[in-house]
PDB file of N, CA and C in Angstrom:
ATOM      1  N   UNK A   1     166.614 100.831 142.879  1.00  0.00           N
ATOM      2  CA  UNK A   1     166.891 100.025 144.055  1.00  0.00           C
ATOM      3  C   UNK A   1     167.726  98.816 143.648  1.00  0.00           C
ATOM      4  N   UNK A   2     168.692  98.522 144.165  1.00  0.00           N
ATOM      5  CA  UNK A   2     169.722  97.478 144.552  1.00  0.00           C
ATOM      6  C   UNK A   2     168.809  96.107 144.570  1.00  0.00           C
ATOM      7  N   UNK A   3     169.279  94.878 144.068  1.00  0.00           N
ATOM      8  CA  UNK A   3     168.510  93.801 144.357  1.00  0.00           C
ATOM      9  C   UNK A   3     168.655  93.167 145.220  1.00  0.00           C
ATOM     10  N   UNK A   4     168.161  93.466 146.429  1.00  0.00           N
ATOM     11  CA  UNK A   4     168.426  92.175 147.831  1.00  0.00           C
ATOM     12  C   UNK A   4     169.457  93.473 148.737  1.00  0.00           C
ATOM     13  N   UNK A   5     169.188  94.462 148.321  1.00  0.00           N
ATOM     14  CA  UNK A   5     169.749  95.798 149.260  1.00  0.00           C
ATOM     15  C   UNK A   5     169.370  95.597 150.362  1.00  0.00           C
ATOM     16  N   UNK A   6     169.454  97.123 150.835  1.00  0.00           N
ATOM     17  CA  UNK A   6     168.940  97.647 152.087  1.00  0.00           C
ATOM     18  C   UNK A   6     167.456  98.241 151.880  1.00  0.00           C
ATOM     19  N   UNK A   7     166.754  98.481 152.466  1.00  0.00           N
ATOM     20  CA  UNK A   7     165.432  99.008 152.308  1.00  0.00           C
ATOM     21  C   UNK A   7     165.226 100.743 152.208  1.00  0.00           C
ATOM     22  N   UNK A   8     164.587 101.018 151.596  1.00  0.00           N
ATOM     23  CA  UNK A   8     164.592 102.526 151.147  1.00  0.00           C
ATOM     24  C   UNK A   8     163.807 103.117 152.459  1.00  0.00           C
ATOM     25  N   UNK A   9     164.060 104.334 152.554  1.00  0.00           N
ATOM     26  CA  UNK A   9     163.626 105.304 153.699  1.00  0.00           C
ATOM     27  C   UNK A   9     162.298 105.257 153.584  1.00  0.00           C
ATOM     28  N   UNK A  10     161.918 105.057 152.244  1.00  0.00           N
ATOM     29  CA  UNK A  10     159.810 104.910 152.324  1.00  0.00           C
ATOM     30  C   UNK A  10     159.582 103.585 153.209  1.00  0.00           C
ATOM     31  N   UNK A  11     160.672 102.518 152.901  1.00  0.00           N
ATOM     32  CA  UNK A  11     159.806 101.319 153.455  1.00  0.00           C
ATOM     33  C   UNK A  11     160.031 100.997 155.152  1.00  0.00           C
ATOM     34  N   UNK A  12     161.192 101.683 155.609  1.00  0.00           N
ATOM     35  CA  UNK A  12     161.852 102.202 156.403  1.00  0.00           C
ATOM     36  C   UNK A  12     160.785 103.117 157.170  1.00  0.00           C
ATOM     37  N   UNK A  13     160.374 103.888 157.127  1.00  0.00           N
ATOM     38  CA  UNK A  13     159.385 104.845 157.416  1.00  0.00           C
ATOM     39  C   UNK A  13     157.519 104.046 157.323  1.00  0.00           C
ATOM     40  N   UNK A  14     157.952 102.835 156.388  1.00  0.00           N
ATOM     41  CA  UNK A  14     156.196 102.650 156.571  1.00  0.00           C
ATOM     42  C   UNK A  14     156.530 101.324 158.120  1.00  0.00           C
ATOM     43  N   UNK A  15     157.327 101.065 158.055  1.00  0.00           N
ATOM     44  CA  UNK A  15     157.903  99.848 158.950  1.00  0.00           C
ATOM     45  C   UNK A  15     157.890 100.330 160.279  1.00  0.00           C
ATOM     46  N   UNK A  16     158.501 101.597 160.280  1.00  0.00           N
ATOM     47  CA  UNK A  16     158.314 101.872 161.691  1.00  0.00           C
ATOM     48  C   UNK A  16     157.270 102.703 162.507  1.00  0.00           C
ATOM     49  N   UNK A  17     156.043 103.280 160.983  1.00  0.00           N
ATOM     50  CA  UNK A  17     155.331 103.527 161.832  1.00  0.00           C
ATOM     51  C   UNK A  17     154.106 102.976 162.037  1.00  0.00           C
ATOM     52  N   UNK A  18     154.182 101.588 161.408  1.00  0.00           N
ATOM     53  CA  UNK A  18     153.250 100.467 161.796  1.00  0.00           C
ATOM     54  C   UNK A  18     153.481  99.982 163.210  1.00  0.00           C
ATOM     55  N   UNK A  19     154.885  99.859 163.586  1.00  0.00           N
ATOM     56  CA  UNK A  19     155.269  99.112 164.473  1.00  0.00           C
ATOM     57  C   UNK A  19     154.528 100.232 165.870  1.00  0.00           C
ATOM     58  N   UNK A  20     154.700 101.810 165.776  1.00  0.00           N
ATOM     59  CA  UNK A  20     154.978 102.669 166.756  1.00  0.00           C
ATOM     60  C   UNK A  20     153.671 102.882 167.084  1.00  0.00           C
ATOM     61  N   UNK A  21     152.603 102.430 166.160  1.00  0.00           N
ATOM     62  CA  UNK A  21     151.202 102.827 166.147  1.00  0.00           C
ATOM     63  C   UNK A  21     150.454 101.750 166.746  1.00  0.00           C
ATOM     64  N   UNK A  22     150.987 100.535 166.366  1.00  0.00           N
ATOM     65  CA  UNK A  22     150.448 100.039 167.668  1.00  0.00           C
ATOM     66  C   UNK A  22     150.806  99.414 169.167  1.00  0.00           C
ATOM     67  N   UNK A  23     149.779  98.810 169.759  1.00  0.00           N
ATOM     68  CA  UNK A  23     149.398  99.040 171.379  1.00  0.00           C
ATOM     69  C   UNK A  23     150.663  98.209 171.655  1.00  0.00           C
ATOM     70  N   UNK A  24     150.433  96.929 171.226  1.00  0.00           N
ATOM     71  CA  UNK A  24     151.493  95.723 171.758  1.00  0.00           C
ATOM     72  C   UNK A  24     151.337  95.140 170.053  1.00  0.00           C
ATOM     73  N   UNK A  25     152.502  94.329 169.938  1.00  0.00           N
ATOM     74  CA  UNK A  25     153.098  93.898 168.888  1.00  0.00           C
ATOM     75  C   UNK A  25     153.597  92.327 168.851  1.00  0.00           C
ATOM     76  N   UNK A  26     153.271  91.659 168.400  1.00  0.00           N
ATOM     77  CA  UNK A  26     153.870  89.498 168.011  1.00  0.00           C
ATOM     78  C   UNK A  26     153.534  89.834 166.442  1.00  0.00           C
ATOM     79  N   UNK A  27     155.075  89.999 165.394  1.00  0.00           N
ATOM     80  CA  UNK A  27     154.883  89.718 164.550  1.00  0.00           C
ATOM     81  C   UNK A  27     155.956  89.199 163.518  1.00  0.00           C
ATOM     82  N   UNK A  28     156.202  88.478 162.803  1.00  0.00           N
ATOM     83  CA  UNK A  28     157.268  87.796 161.802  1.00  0.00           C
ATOM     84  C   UNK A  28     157.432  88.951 160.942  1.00  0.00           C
ATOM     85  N   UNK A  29     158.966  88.767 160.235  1.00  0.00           N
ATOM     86  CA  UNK A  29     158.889  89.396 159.405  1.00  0.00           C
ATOM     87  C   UNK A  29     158.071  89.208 158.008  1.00  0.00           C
ATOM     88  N   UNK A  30     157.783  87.575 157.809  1.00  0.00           N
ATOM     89  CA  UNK A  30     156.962  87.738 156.749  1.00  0.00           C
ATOM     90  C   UNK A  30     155.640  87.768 157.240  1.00  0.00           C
ATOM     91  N   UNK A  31     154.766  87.956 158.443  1.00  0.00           N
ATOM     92  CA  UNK A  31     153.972  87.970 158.547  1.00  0.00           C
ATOM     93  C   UNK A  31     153.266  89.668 158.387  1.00  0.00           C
ATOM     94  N   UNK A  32     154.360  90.350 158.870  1.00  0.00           N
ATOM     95  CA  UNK A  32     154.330  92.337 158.908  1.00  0.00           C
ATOM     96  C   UNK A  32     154.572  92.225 157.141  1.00  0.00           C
ATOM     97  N   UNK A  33     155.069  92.045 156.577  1.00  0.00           N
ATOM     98  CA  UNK A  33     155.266  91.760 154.953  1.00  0.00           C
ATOM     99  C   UNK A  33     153.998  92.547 154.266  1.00  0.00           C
ATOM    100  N   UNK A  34     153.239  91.795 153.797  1.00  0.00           N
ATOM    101  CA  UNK A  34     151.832  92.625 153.476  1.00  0.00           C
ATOM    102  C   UNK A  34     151.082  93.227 153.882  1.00  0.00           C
ATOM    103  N   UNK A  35     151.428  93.496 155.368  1.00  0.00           N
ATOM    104  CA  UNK A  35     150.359  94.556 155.910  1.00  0.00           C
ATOM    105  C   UNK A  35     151.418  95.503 155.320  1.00  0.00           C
ATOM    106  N   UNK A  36     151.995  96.062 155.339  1.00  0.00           N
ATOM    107  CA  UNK A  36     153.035  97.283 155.234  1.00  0.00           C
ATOM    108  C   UNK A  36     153.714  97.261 153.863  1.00  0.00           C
ATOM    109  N   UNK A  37     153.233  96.244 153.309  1.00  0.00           N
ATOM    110  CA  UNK A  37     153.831  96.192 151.520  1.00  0.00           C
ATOM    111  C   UNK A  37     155.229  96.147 151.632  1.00  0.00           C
ATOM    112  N   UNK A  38     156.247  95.633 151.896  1.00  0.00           N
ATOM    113  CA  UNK A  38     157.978  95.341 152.002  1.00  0.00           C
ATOM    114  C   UNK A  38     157.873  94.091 152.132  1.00  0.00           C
ATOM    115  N   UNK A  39     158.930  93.916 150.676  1.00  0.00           N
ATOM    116  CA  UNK A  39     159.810  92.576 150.778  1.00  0.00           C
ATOM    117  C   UNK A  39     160.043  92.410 152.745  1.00  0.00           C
ATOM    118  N   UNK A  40     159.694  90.724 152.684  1.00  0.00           N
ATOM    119  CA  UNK A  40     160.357  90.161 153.737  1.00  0.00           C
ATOM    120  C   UNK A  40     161.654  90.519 154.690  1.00  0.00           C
ATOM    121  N   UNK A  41     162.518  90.334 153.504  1.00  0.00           N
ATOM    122  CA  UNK A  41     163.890  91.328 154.009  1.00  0.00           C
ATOM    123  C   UNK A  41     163.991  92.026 154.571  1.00  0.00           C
ATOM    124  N   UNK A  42     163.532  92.693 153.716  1.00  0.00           N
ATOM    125  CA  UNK A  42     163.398  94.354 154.144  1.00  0.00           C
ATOM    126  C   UNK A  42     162.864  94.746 155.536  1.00  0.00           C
ATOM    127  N   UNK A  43     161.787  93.763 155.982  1.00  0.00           N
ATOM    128  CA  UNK A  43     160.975  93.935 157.344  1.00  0.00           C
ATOM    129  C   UNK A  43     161.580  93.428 158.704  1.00  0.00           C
ATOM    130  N   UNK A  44     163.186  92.268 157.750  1.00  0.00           N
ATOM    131  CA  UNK A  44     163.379  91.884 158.894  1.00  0.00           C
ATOM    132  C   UNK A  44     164.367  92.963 159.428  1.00  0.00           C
ATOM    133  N   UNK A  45     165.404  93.364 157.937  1.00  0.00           N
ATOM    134  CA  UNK A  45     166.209  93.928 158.476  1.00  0.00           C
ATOM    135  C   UNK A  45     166.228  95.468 159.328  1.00  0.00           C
ATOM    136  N   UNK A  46     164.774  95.658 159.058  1.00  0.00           N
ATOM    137  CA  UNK A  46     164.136  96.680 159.686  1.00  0.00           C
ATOM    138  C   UNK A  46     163.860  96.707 161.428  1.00  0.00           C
ATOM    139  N   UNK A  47     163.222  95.476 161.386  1.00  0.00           N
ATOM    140  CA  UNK A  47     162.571  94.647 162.978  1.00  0.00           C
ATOM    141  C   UNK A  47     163.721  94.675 163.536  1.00  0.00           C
ATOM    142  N   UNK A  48     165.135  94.101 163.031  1.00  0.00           N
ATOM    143  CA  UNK A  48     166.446  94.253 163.586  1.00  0.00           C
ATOM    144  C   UNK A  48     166.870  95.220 163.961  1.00  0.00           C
ATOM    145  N   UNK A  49     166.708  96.340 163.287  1.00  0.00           N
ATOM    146  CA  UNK A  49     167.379  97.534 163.348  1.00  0.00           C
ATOM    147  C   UNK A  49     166.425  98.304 164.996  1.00  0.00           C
ATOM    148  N   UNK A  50     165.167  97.924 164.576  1.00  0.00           N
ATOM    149  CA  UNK A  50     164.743  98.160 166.169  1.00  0.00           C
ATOM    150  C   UNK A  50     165.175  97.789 167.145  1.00  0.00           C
ATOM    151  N   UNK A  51     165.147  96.127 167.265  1.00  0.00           N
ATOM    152  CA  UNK A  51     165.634  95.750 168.052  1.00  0.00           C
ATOM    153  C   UNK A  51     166.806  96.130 168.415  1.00  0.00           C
ATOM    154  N   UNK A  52     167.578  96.206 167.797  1.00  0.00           N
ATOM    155  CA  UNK A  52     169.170  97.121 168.504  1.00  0.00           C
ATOM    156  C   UNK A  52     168.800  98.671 169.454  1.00  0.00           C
ATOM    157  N   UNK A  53     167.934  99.228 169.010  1.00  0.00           N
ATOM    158  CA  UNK A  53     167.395 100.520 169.323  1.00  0.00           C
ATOM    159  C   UNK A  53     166.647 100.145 170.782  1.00  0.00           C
ATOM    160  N   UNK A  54     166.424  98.603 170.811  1.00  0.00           N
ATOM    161  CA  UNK A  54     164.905  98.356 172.018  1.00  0.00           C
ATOM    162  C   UNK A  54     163.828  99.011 171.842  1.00  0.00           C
ATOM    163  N   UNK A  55     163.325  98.879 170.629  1.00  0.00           N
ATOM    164  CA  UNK A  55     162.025  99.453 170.742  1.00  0.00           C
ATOM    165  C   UNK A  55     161.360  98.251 170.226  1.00  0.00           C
ATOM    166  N   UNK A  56     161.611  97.072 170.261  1.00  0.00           N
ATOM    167  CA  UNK A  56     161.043  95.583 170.217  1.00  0.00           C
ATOM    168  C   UNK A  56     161.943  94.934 170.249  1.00  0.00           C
ATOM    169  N   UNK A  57     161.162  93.658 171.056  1.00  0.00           N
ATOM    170  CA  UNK A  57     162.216  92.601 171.286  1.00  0.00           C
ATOM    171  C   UNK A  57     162.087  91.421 170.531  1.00  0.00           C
ATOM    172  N   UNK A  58     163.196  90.325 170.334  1.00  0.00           N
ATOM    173  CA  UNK A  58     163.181  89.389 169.293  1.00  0.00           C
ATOM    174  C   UNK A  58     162.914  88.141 169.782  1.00  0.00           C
ATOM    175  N   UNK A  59     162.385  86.680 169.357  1.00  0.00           N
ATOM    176  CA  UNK A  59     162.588  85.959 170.432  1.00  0.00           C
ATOM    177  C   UNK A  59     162.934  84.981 169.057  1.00  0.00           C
ATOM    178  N   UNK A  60     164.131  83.972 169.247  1.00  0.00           N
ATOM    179  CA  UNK A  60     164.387  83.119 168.194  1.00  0.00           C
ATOM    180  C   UNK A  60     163.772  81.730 168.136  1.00  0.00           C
ATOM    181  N   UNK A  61     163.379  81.073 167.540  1.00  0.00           N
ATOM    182  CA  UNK A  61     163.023  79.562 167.517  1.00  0.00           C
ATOM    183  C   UNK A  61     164.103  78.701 166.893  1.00  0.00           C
ATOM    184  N   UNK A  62     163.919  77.762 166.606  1.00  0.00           N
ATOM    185  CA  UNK A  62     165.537  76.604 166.158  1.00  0.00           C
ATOM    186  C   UNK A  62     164.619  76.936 164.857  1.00  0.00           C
ATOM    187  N   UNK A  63     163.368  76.356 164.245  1.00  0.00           N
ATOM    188  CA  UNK A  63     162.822  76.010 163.254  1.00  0.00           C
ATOM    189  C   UNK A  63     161.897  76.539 162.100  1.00  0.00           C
ATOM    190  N   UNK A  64     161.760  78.074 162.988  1.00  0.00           N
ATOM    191  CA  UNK A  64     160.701  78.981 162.184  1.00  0.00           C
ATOM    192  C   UNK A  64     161.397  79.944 162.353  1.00  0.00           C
ATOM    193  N   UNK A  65     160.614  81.304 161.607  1.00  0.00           N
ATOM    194  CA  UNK A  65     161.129  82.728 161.833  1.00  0.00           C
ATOM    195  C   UNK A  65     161.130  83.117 162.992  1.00  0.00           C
ATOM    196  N   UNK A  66     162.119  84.228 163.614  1.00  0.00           N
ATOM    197  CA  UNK A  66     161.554  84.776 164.886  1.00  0.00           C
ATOM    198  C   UNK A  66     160.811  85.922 164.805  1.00  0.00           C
ATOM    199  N   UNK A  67     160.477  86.272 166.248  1.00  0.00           N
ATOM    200  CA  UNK A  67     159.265  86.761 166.404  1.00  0.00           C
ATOM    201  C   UNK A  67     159.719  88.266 166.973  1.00  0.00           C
ATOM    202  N   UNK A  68     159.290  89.035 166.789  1.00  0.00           N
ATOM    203  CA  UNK A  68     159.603  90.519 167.092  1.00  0.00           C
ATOM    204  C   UNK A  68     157.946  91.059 167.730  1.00  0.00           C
ATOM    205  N   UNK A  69     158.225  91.625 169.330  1.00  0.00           N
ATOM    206  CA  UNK A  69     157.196  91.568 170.172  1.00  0.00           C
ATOM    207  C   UNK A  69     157.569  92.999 170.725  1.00  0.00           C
ATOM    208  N   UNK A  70     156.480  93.345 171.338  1.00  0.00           N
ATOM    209  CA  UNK A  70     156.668  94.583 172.541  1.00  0.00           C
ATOM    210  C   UNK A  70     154.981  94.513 172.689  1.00  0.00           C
ATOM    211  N   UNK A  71     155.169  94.269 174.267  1.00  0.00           N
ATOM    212  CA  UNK A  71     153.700  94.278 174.933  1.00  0.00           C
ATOM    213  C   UNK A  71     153.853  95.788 175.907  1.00  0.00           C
ATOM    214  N   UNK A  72     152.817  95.856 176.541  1.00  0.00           N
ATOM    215  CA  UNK A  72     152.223  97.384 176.999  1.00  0.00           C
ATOM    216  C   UNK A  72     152.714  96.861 178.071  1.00  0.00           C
ATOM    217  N   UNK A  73     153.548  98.299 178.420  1.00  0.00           N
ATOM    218  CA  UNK A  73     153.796  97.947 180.191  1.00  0.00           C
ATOM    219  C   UNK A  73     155.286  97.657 180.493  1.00  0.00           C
ATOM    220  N   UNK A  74     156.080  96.913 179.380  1.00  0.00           N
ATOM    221  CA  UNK A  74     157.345  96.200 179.495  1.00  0.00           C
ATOM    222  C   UNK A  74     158.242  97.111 178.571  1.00  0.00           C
TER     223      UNK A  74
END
C-alpha cells in the first residue's frame, strides 16, 4: 500500500458495509475510524465517495470535522 493513497477494496468494503448495516447514521470520519479499523483518510475519502453516490449526506462545520448522516425515512 501507497502511503497516504487511496484505500484498498478491504477497507473500502469494511466502510461500506458498516455504513449499509445500519438503521440511521451521525458519524466523523475519525470517529467511524476504529470501529471499522481504517486510517482516518481512508474513511473520509470513503464517506465522500458515498456521498457523491447519496447514500449519505455531509454536513460541514467552519471548525471541526464534518459529519456524514443518513436518518430513516429521508
Amino acid at each position: 500500500m501507497i502511503w497516504g493513497g487511496k484505500p484498498s477494496a478491504y477497507e473500502e468494503r469494511r466502510i461500506r458495509t458498516f455504513v449499509e448495516h445500519q438503521y440511521g447514521l451521525s458519524e466523523t470520519a475519525i470517529s467511524l475510524s476504529p470501529k471499522v479499523g481504517v486510517k482516518p483518510r481512508h474513511c473520509r475519502q470513503v464517506l465522500d465517495s458515498l456521498v457523491r453516490e447519496g447514500l449519505v449526506r455531509r454536513r460541514e462545520f467552519g471548525d471541526t470535522e464534518p459529519i456524514y448522516y443518513r436518518y430513516p425515512g429521508r
